[in-house]
Protein backbone atom coordinates (compact mmCIF):
# COMPACT_ATOMS: atom_id res chain seq x y z
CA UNK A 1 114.33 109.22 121.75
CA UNK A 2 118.06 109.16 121.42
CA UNK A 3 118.03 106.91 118.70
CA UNK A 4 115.81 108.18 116.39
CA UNK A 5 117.67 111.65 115.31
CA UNK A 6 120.15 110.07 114.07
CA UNK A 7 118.29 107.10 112.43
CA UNK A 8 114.99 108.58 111.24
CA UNK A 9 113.76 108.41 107.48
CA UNK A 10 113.25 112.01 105.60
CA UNK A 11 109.71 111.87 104.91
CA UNK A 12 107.43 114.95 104.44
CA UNK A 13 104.54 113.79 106.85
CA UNK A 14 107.66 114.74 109.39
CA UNK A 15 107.87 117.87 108.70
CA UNK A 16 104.24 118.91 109.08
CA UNK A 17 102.05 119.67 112.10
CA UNK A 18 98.85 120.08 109.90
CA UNK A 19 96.26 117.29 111.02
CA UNK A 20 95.01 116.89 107.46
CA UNK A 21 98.20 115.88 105.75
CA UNK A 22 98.87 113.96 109.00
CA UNK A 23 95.75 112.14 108.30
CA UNK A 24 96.34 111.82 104.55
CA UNK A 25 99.53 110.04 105.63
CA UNK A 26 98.01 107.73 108.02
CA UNK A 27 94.87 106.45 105.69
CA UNK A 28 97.33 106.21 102.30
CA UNK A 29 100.08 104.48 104.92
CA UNK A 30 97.37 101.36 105.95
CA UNK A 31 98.22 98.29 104.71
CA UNK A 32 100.92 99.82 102.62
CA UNK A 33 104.78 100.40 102.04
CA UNK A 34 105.98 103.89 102.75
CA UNK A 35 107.70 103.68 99.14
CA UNK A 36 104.70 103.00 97.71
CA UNK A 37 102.32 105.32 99.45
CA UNK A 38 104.69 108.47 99.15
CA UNK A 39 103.81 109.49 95.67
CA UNK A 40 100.65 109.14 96.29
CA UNK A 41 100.63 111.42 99.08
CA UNK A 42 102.23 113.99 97.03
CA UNK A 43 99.83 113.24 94.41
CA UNK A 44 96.84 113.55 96.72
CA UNK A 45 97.77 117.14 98.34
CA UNK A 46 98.74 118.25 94.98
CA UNK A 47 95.29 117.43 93.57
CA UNK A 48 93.69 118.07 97.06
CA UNK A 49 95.91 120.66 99.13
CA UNK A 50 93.02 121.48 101.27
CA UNK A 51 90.22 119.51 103.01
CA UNK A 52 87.52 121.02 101.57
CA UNK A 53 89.19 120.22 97.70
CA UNK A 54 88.91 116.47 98.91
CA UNK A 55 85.45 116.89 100.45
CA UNK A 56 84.32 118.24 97.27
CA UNK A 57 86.01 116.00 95.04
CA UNK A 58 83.40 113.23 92.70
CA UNK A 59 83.94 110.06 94.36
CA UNK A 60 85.49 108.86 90.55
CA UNK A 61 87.98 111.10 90.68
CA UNK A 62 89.26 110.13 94.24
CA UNK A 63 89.14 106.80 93.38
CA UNK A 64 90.99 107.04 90.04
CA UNK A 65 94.02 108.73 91.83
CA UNK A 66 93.72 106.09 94.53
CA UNK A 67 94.33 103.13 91.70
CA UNK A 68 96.94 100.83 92.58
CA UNK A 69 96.84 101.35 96.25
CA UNK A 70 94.34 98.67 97.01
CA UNK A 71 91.88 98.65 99.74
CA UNK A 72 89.51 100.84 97.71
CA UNK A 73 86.82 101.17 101.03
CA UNK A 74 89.98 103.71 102.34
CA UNK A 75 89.34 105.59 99.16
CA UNK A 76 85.80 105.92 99.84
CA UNK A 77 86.01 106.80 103.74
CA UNK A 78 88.71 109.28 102.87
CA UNK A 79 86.18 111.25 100.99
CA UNK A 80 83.19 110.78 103.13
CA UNK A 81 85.84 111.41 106.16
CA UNK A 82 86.58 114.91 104.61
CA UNK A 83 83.11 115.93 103.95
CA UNK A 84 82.15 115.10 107.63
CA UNK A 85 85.42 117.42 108.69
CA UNK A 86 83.64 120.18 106.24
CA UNK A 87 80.06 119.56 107.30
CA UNK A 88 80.61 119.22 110.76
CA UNK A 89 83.11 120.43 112.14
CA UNK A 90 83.88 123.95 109.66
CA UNK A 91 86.60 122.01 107.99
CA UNK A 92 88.80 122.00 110.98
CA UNK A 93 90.24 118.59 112.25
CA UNK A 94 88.90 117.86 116.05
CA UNK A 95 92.13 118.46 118.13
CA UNK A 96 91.91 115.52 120.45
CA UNK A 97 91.82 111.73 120.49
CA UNK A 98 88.44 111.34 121.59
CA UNK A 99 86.61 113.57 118.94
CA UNK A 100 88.75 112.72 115.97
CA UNK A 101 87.41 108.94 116.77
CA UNK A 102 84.33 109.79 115.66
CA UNK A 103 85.39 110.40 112.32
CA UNK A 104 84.57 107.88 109.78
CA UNK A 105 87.11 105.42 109.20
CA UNK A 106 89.42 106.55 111.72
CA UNK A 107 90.35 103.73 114.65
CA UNK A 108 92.25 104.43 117.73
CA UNK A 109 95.30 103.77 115.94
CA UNK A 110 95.11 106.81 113.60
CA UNK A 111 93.28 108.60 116.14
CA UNK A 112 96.69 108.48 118.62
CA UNK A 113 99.15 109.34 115.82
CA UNK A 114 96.98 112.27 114.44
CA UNK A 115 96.22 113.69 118.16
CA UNK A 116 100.00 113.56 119.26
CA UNK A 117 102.13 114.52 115.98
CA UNK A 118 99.28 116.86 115.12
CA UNK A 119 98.40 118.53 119.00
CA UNK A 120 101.21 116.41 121.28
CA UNK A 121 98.66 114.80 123.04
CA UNK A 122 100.20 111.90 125.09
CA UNK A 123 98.15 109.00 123.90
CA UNK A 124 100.01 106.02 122.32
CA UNK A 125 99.92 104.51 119.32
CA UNK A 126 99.99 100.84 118.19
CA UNK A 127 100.46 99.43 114.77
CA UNK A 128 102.03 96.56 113.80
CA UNK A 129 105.75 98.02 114.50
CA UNK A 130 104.82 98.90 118.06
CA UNK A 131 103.31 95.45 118.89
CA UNK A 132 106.80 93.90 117.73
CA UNK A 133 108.77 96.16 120.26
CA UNK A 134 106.81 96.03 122.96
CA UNK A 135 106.61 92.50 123.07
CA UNK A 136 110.05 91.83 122.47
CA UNK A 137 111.40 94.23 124.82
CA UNK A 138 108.82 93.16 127.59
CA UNK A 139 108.28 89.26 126.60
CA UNK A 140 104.79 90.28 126.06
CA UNK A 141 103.59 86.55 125.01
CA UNK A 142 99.73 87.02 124.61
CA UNK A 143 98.09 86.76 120.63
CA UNK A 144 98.25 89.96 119.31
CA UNK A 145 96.11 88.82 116.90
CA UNK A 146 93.75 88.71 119.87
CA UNK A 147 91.48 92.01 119.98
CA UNK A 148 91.80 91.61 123.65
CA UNK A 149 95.32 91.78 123.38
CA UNK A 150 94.86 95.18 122.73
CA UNK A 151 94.09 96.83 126.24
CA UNK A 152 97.31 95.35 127.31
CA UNK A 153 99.73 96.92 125.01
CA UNK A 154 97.64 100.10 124.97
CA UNK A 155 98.51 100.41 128.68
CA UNK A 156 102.08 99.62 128.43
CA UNK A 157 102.13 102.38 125.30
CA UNK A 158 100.17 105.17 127.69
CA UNK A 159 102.90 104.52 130.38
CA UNK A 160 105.80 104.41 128.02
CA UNK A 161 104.62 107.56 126.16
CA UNK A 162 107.40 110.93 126.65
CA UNK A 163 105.47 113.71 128.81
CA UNK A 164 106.97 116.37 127.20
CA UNK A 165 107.57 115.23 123.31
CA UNK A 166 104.34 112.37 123.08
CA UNK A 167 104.40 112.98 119.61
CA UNK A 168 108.12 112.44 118.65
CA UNK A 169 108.01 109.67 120.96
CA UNK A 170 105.25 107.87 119.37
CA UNK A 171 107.09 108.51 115.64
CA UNK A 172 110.28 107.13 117.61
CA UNK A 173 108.77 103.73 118.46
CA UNK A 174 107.39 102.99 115.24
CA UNK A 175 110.42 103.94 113.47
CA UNK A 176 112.26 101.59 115.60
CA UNK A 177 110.21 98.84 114.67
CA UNK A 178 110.20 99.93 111.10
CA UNK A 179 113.89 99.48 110.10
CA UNK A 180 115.81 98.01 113.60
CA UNK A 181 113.47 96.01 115.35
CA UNK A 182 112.01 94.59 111.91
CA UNK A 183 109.99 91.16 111.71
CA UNK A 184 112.65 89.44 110.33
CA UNK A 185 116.46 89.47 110.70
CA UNK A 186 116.59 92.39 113.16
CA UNK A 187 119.26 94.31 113.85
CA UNK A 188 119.95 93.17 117.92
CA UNK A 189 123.81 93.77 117.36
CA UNK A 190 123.31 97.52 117.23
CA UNK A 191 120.28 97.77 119.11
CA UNK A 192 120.18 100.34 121.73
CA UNK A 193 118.06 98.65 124.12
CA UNK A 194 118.98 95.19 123.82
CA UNK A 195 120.60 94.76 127.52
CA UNK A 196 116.64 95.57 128.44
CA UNK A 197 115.18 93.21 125.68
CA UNK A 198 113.77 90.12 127.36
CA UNK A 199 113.64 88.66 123.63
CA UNK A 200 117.19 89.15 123.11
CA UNK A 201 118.23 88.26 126.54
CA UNK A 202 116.23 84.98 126.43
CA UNK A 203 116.66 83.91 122.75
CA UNK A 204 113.27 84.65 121.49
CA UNK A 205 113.60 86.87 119.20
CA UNK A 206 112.39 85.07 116.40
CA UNK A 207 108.97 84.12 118.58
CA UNK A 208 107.84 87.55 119.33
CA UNK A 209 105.34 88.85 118.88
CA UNK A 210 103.27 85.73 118.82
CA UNK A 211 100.59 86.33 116.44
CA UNK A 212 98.22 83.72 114.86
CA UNK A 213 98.36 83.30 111.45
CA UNK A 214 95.79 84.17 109.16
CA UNK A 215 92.82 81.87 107.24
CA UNK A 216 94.57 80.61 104.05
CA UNK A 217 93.28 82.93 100.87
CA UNK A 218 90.83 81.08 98.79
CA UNK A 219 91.00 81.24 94.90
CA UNK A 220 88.10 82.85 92.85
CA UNK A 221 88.20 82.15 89.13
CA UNK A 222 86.88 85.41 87.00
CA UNK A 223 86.21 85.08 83.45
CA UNK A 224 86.21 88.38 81.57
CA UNK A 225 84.20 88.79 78.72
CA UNK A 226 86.20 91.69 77.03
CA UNK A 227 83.94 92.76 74.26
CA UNK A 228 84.81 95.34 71.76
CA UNK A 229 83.17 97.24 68.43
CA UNK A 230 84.87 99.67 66.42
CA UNK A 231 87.21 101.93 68.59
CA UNK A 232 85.54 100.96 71.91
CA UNK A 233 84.76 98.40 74.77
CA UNK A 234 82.53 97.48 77.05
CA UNK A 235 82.89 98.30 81.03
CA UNK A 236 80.44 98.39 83.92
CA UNK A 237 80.95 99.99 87.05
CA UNK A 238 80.88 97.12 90.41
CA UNK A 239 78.30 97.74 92.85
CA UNK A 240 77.53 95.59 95.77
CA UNK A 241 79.42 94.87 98.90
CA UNK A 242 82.16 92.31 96.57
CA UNK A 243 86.08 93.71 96.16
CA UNK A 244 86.80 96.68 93.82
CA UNK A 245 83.42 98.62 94.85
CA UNK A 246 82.67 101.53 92.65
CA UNK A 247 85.91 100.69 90.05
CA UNK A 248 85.25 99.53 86.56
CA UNK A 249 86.02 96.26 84.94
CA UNK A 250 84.31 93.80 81.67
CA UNK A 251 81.89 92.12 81.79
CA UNK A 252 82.46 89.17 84.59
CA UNK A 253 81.65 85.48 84.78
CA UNK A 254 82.73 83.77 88.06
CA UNK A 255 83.38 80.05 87.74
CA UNK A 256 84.52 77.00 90.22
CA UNK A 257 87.51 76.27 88.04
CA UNK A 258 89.86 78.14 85.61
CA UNK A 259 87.97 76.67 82.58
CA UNK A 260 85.22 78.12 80.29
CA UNK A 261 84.10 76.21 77.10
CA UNK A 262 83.44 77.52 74.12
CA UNK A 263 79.86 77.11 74.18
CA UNK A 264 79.49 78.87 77.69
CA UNK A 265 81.53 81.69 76.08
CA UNK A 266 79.06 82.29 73.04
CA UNK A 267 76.01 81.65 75.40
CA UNK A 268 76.91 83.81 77.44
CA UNK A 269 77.59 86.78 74.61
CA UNK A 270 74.44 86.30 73.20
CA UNK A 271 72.76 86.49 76.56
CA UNK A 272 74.57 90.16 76.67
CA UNK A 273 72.70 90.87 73.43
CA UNK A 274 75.72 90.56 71.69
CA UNK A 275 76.38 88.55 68.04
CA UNK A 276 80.52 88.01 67.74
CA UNK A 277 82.18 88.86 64.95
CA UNK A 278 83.21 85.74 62.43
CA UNK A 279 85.74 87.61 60.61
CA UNK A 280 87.92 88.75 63.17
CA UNK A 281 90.26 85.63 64.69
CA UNK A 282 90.02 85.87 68.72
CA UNK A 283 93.49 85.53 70.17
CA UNK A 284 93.65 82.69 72.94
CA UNK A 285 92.54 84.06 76.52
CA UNK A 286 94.88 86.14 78.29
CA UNK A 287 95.54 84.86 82.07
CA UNK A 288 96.41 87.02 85.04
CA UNK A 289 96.68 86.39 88.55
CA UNK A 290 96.30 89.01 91.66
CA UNK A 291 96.51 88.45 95.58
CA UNK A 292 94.45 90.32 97.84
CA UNK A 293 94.48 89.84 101.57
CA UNK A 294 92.40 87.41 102.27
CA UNK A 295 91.87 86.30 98.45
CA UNK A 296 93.55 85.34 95.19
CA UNK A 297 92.20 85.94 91.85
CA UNK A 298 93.09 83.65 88.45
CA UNK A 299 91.47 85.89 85.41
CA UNK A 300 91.10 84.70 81.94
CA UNK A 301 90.08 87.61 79.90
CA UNK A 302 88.84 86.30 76.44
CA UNK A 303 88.44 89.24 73.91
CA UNK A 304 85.60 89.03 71.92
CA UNK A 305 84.75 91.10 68.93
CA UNK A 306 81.31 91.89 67.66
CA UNK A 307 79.33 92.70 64.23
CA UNK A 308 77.34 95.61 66.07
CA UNK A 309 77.42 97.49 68.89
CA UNK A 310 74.99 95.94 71.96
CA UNK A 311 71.77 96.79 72.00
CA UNK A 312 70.70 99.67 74.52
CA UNK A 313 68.28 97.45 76.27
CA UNK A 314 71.21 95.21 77.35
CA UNK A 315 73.25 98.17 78.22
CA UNK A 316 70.44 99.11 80.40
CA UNK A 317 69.60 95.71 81.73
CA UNK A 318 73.64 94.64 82.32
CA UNK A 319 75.16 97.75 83.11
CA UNK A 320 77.63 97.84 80.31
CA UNK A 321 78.83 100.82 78.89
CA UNK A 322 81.01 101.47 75.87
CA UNK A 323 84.25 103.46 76.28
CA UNK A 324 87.05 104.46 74.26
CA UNK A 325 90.38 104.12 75.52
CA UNK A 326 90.95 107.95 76.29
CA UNK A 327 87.52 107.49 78.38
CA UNK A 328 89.12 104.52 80.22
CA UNK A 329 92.26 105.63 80.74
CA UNK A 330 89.95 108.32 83.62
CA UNK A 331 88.05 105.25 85.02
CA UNK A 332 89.25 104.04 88.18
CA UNK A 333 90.06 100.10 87.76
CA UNK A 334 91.38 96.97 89.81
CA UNK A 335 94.90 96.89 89.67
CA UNK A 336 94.70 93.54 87.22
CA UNK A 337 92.57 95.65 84.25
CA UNK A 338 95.05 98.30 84.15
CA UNK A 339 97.86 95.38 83.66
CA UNK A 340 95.29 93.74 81.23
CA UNK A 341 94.82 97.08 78.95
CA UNK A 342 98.49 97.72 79.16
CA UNK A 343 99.33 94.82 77.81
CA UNK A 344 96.72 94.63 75.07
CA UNK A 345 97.47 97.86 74.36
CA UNK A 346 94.25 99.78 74.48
């Protein structure tokens, strides 16, 4: 609590008490860098100052000004979260821990940071920061990766937790862990507690927390059929329960290597409905690479031109739709299309 005057970052979530930009914060803040995330929480209360403009916002939209942040389901829940605030609850955030954990897509860890920087209540948090402290400072050596790790360190957090600042305390600890107790290279020389740090005291700095590491990503090879006429090309919108739900890409063929023939290329245009142009020369396939969490993505996009526009019946049967490039410039899209237009131009 001493430390953290003097050390704390300027950020505008700080400076707030309002449990809807608190929660903005939080959700944009998930699996991201606060660099990162901060224009986009200006951009979202700009576009969406209010709970009820998100609520009301077409899902498109939302996820169009989410694009780049990754993680798309957030997107999604963010919206559905606000209607639920709207619809059932007057558009006023439930003021304690409890309640607000019955909001979709919000998890004891958002729950405690909304409930004490938004009302002080004295529950305490635990993200990935926290776990780092805790066990260094206590030689906590249990998996954290473990989700029955978790009733241990929520414990030790609940104890630890100020009685008469919860909420400053619980910004406190994970600022600590943000940029002094960091994963790697921390800064134990100037470290306030480090007399009381059973990792620095006992050389194990570098083994705290002990977490498990994750499955190795696996490598899914996407062909994109990027097929064009006139001023436009052809997009569908991703349904089903694969990555990038609701965003728009081309036309996609998965395959078990990086390789497409030819043949399979023109077979599988035709199958579209499609006839490709024999006076325009193709350029060579473009190849891109993209890393999600717990996958890794090697895209050849091959650019295909074509004597006439595809027939409606495959539009209807595929899901294809022709845009222009002012149209798809408002589409949301994976991260590795925008790169992909950009580059190309269109």
């Amino acid at each position: 609590m001493e430390w953290y005057p003097r050390h704390r970052r300027d950020l505008p979530w700080r400076h707030t008490h309002d449990p809807y930009a608190i929660w903005l914060s939080e959700i944009i803040l998930q699996q991201t860098r606060v660099q990162q995330g901060l224009p986009y929480y200006e951009k979202f209360l700009a576009a969406y100052p209010t709970v009820h403009d998100l609520a009301a916002a077409p899902e498109q939209e939302v996820l169009r000004l989410w694009q780049g942040l990754g993680y798309y389901s957030r997107a999604r829940n963010l919206r559905h979260t606000a209607q639920q605030v709207v619809n059932e609850y007057g558009g006023q955030f439930p003021g304690t821990y409890a309640e607000l954990l019955k909001l979709r897509g919000i998890g004891p860890y958002t729950a405690a940071a909304i409930a004490s920087f938004a009302y002080n209540e004295r529950v305490g948090v635990l993200d990935g920061n926290v776990y780092r402290v805790l066990s260094r400072v206590f030689g906590i050596t249990t998996d954290i990766a473990a989700p029955s790790t978790r009733k241990e360190f929520q414990q030790l957090a609940d104890q630890l937790i100020s009685v008469e600042e919860p909420g400053e305390y619980n910004q406190a600890i994970m600022e600590f862990g943000a940029i002094q107790c960091t994963p790697v290279n921390p800064d134990c020389l100037f470290c306030p507690v480090r007399e009381q740090c059973f990792a620095f005291q006992h050389g194990m700095v570098r083994q705290l927390p002990v977490k498990t590491k994750a499955k190795a990503a696996r490598t899914r090879y996407f062909q994109y059929f990027v097929l064009r006429h006139g001023n436009t090309v052809y997009l569908r919108k991703r349904t089903g329960k694969d990555i990038w739900h609701s965003l728009y890409d081309f036309w996609l063929t998965e395959t078990p290597t990086v390789e497409l023939s030819a043949l399979e290329l023109l077979a599988e245009t035709e199958r579209l409905g499609g006839r490709v142009a024999t006076n325009r020369v193709s350029e060579p396939a473009a190849a891109m690479k993209h890393a999600l969490s717990h996958q890794k993505v090697e895209a050849r996009f091959h650019e295909l031109w074509l004597e006439e526009p595809l027939p409606l019946t495959a539009l209807n049967s595929f899901g294809l739709e022709a845009f222009t490039s002012d149209q798809i410039e408002q589409l949301p899209k994976p991260v590795i299309i925008t790169n992909y237009l950009s580059s190309k131009g269109i």
